[in-house]
N, C-alpha and C. Protein backbone atom coordinates (compact mmCIF):
# COMPACT_ATOMS: atom_id res chain seq x y z
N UNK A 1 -3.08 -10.27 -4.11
CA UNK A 1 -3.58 -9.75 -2.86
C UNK A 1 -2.52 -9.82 -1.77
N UNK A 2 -1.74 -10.99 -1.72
CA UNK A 2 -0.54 -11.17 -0.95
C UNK A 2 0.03 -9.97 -0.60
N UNK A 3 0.72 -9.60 -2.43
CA UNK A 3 1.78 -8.41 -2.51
C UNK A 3 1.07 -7.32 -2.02
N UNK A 4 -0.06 -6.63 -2.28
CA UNK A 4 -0.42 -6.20 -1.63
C UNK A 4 -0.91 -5.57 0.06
N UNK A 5 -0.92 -6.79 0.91
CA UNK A 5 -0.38 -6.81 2.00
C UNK A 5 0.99 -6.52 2.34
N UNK A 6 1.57 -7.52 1.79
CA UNK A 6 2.87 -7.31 2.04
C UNK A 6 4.04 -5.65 1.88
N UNK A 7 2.92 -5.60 0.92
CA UNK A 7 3.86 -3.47 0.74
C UNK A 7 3.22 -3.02 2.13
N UNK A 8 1.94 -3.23 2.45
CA UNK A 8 1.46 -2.67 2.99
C UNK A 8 1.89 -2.53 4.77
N UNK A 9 2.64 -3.97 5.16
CA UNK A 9 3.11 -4.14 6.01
C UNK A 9 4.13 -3.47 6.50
N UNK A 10 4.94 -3.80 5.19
CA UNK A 10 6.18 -3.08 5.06
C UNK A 10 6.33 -1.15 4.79
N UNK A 11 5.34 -0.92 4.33
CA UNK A 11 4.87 0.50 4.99
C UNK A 11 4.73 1.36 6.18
N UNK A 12 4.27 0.06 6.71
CA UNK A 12 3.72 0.68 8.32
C UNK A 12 5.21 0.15 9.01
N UNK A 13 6.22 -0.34 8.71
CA UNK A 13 7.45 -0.60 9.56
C UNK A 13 8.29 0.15 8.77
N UNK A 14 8.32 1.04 8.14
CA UNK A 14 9.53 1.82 7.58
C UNK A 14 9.85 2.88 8.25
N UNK A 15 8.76 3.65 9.46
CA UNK A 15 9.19 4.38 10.35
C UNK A 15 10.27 4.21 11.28
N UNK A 16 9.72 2.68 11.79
CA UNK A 16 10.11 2.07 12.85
C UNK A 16 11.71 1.61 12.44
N UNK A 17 12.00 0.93 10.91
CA UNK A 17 13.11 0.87 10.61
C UNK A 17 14.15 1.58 10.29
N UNK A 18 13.19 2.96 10.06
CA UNK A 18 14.64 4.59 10.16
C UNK A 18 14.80 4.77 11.31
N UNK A 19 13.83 4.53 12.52
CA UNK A 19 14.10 4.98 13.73
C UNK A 19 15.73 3.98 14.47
N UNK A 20 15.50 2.78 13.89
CA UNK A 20 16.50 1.92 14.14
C UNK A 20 17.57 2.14 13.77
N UNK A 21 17.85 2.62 12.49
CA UNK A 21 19.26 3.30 11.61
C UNK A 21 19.46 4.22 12.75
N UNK A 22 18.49 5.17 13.00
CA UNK A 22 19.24 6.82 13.66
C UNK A 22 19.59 6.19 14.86
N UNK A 23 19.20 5.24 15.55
CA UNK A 23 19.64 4.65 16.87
C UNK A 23 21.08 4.24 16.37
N UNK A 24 21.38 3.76 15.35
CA UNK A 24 22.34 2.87 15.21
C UNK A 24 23.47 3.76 15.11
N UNK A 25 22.79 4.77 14.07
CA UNK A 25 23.63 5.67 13.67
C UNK A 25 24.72 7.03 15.11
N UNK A 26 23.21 6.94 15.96
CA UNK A 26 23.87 7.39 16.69
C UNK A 26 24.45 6.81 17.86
N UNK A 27 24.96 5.52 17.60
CA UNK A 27 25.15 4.27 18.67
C UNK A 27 24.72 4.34 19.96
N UNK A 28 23.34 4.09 19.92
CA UNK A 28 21.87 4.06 20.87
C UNK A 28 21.34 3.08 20.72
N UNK A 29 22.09 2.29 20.13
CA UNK A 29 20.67 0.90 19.72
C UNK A 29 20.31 0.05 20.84
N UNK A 30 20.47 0.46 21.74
CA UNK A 30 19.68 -0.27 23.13
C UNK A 30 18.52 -0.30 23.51
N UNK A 31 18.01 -1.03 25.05
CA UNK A 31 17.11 -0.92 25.45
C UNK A 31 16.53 0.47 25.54
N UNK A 32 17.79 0.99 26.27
CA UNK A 32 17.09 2.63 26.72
C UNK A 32 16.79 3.73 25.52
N UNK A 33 17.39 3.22 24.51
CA UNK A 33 16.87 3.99 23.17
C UNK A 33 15.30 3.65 22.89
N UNK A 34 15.21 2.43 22.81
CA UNK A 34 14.15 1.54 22.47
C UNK A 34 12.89 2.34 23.35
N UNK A 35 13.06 2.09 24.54
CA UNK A 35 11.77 3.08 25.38
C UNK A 35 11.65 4.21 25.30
N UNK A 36 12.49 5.13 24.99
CA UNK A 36 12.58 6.00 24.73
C UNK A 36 11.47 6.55 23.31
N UNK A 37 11.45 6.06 22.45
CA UNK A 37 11.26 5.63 20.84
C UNK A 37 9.58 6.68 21.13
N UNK A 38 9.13 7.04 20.21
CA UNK A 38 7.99 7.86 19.93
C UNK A 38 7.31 7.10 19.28
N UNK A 39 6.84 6.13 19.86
CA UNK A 39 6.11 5.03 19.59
C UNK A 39 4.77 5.50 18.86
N UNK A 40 4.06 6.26 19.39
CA UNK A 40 2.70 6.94 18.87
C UNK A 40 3.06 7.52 17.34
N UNK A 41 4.02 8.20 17.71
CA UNK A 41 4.41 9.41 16.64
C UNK A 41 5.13 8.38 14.97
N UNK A 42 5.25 7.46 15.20
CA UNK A 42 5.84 6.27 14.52
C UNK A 42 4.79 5.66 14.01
N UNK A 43 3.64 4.87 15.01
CA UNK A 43 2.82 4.35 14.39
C UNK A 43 1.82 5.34 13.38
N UNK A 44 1.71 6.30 13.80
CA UNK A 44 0.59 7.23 13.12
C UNK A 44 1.55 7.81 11.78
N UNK A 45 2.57 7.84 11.73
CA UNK A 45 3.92 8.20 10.58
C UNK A 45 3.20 6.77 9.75
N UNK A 46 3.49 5.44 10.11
CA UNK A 46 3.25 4.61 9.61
C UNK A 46 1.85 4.14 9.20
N UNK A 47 0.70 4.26 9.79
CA UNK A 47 -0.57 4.40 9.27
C UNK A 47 -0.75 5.16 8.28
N UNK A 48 -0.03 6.15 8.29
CA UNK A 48 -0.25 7.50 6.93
C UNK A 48 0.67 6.72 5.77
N UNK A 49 1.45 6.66 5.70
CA UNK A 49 1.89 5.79 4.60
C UNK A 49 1.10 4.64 3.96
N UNK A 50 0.54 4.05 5.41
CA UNK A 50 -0.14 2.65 4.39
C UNK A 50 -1.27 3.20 3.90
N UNK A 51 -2.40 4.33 4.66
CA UNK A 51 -3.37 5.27 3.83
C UNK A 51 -3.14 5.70 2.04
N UNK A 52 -1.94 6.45 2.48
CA UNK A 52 -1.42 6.77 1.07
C UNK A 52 -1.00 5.67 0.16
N UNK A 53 -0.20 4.75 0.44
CA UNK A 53 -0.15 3.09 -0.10
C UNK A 53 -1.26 2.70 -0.93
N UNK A 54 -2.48 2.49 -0.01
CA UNK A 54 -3.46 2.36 -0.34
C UNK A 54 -4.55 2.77 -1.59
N UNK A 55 -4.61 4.06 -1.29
CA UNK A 55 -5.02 5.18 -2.43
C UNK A 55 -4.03 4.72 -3.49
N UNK A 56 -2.88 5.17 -3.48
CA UNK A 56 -2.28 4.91 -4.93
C UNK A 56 -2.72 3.54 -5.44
N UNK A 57 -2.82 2.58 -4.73
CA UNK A 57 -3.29 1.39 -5.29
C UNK A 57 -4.64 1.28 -5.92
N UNK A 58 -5.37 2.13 -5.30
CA UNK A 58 -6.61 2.06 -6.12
C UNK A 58 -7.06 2.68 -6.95
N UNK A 59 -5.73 3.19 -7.02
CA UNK A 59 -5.55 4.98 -8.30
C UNK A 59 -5.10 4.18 -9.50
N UNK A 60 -4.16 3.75 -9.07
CA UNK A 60 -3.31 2.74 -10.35
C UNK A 60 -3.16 1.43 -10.84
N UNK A 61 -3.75 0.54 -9.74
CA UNK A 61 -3.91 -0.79 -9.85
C UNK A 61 -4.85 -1.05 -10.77
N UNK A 62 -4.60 -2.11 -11.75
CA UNK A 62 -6.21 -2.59 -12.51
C UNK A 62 -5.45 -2.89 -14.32
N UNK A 63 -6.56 -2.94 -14.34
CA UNK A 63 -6.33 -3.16 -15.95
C UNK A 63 -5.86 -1.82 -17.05
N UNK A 64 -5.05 -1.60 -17.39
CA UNK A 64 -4.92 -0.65 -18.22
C UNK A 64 -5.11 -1.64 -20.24
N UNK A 65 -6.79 -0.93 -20.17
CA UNK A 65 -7.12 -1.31 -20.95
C UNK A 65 -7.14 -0.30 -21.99
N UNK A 66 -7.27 -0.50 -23.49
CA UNK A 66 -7.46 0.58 -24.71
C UNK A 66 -8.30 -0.01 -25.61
N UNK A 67 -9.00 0.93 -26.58
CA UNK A 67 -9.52 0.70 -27.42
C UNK A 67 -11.11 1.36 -26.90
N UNK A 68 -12.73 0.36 -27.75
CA UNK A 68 -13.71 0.85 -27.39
C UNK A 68 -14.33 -0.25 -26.62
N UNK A 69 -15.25 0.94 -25.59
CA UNK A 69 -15.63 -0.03 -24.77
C UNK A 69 -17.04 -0.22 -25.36
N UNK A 70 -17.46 -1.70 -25.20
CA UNK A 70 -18.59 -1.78 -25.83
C UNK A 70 -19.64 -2.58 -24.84
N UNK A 71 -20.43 -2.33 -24.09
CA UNK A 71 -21.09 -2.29 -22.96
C UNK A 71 -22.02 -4.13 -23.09
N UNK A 72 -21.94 -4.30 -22.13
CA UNK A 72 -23.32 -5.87 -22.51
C UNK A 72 -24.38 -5.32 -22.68
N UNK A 73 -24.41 -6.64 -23.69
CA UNK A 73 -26.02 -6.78 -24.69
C UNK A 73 -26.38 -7.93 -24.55
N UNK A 74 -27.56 -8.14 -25.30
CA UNK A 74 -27.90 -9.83 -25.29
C UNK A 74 -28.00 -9.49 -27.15
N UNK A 75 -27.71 -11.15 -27.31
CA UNK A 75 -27.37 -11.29 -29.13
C UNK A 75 -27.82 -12.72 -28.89
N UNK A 76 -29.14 -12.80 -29.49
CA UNK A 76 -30.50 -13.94 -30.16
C UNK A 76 -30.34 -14.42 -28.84
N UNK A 77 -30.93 -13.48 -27.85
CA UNK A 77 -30.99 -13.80 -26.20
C UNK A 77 -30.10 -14.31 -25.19
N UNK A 78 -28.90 -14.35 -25.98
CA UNK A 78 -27.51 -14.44 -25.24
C UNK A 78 -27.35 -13.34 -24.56
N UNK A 79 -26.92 -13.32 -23.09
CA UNK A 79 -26.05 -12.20 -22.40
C UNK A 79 -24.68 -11.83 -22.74
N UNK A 80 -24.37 -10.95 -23.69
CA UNK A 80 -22.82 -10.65 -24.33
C UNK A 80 -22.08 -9.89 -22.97
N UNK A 81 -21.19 -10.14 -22.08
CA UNK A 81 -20.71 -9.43 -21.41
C UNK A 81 -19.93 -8.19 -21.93
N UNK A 82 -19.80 -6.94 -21.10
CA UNK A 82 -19.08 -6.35 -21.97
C UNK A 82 -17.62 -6.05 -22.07
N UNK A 83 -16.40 -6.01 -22.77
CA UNK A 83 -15.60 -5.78 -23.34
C UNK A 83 -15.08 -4.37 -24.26
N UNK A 84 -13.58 -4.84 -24.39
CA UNK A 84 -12.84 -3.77 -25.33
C UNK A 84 -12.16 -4.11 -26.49
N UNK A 85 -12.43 -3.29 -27.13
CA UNK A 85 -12.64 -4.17 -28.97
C UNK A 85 -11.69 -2.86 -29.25
């Protein structure tokens, strides 16, 4: 769950950390770059990523299980949970 956060964090600051390169890049890395910065346009760049982040995680995360699935039963009044055989 950690790692999970943690991409997720790091998602929403990857805007903010290209914006810092192109500052750098274009030797702007100051204050007055800094206010300047499209702060809105950055965070909402970065919300969409962790959206999409997200989704893929719940697209692909999990068990990649095979075989048959064989559903719960009860066996001589046991609850058999179910499983893949």
């Amino acid at each position: 769950m950690i790692r999970v956060v943690l991409i997720q964090i790091l998602l929403f600051a990857l805007p903010f950390a290209g914006y810092a390169v192109l500052l750098a890049v274009r030797k702007q890395f100051n204050q007055q770059g800094w206010d300047d910065a499209p702060t809105a346009r950055l965070a909402m760049i970065g919300g969409s990523l962790m959206i999409v982040g997200l989704l893929l995680f719940a697209s692909f995360e999990g068990k990649n299980e095979s075989g048959t699935y064989i559903p719960a039963h009860k066996v001589d009044g046991v609850l058999v949970p179910g499983h893949f055989e």
